[in-house]
Protein backbone atom coordinates (compact mmCIF):
# COMPACT_ATOMS: atom_id res chain seq x y z
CA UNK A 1 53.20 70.96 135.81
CA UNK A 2 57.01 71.02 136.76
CA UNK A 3 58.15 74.68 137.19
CA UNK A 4 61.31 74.03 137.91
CA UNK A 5 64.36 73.47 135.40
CA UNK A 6 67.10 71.55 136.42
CA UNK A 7 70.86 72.47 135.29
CA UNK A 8 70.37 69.88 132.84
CA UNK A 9 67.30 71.84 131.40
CA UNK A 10 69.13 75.01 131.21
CA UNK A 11 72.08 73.74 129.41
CA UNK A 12 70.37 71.77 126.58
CA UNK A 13 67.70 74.73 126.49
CA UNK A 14 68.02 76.56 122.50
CA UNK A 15 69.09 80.08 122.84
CA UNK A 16 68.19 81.55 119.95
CA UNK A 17 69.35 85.33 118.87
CA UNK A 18 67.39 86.85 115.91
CA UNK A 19 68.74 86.85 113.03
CA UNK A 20 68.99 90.32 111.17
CA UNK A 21 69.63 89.24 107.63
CA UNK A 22 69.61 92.93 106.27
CA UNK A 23 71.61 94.36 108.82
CA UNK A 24 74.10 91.44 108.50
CA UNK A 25 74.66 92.70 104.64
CA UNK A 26 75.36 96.03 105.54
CA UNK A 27 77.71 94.84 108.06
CA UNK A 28 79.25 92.83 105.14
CA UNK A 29 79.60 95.76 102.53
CA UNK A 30 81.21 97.55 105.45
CA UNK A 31 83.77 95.19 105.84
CA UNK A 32 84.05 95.28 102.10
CA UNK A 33 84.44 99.03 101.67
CA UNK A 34 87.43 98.84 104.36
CA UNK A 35 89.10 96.38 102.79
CA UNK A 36 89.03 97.59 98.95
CA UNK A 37 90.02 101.14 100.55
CA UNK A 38 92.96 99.22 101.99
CA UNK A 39 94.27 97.67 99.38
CA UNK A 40 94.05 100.98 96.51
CA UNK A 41 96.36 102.47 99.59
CA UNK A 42 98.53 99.98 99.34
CA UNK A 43 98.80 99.90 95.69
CA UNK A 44 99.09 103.63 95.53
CA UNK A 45 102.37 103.34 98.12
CA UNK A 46 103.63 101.11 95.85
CA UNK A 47 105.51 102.81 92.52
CA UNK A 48 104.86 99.74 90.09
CA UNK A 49 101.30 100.02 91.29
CA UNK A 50 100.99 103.95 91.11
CA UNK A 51 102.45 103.47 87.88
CA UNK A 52 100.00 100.81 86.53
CA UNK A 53 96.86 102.47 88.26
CA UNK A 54 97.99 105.90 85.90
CA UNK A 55 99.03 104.38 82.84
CA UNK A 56 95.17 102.70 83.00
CA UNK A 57 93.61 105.41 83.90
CA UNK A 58 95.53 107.15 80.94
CA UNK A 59 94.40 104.49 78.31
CA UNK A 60 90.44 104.76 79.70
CA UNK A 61 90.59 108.60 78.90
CA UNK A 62 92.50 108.11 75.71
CA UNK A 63 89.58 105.69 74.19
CA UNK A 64 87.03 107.55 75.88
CA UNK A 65 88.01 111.40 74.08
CA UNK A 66 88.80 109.58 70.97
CA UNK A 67 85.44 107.72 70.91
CA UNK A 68 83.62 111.02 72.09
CA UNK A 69 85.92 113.27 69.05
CA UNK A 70 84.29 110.95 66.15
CA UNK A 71 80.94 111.01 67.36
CA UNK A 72 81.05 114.86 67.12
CA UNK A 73 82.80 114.19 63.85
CA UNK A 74 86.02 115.95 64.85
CA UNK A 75 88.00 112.97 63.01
């Protein structure tokens, strides 16, 4: 039995590192998070997209109070 490894045998030798599938998701949504918070600061700095981001917001409350005024049959 040869105990001894040449340079040769180190080189070619696999190194392998675990692979942490879950952690490498988390790792992902991180990177995610950072980026979507990124960009809604950069579209609120900007005054089309402040503009846009209130004028949708408006519309989603708009359908959402008229839809919840005729279920309680205020129409």
């Amino acid at each position: 039995m040869n105990a001894i490894m040449t340079k040769f045998d180190i080189d070619n030798a696999e190194h392998r590192t675990p692979k942490w599938e879950g952690l490498s998701e988390i790792d992902q949504a991180i990177r995610d998070n950072r980026v979507m918070e990124y960009r809604m600061k950069k579209s609120w700095a900007d005054p089309w997209g402040r503009t846009l981001t209130v004028a949708g917001l408006a519309v989603i409350l708009g359908v959402f109070l008229f839809l919840a005024g005729a279920s309680f049959g205020l129409w």
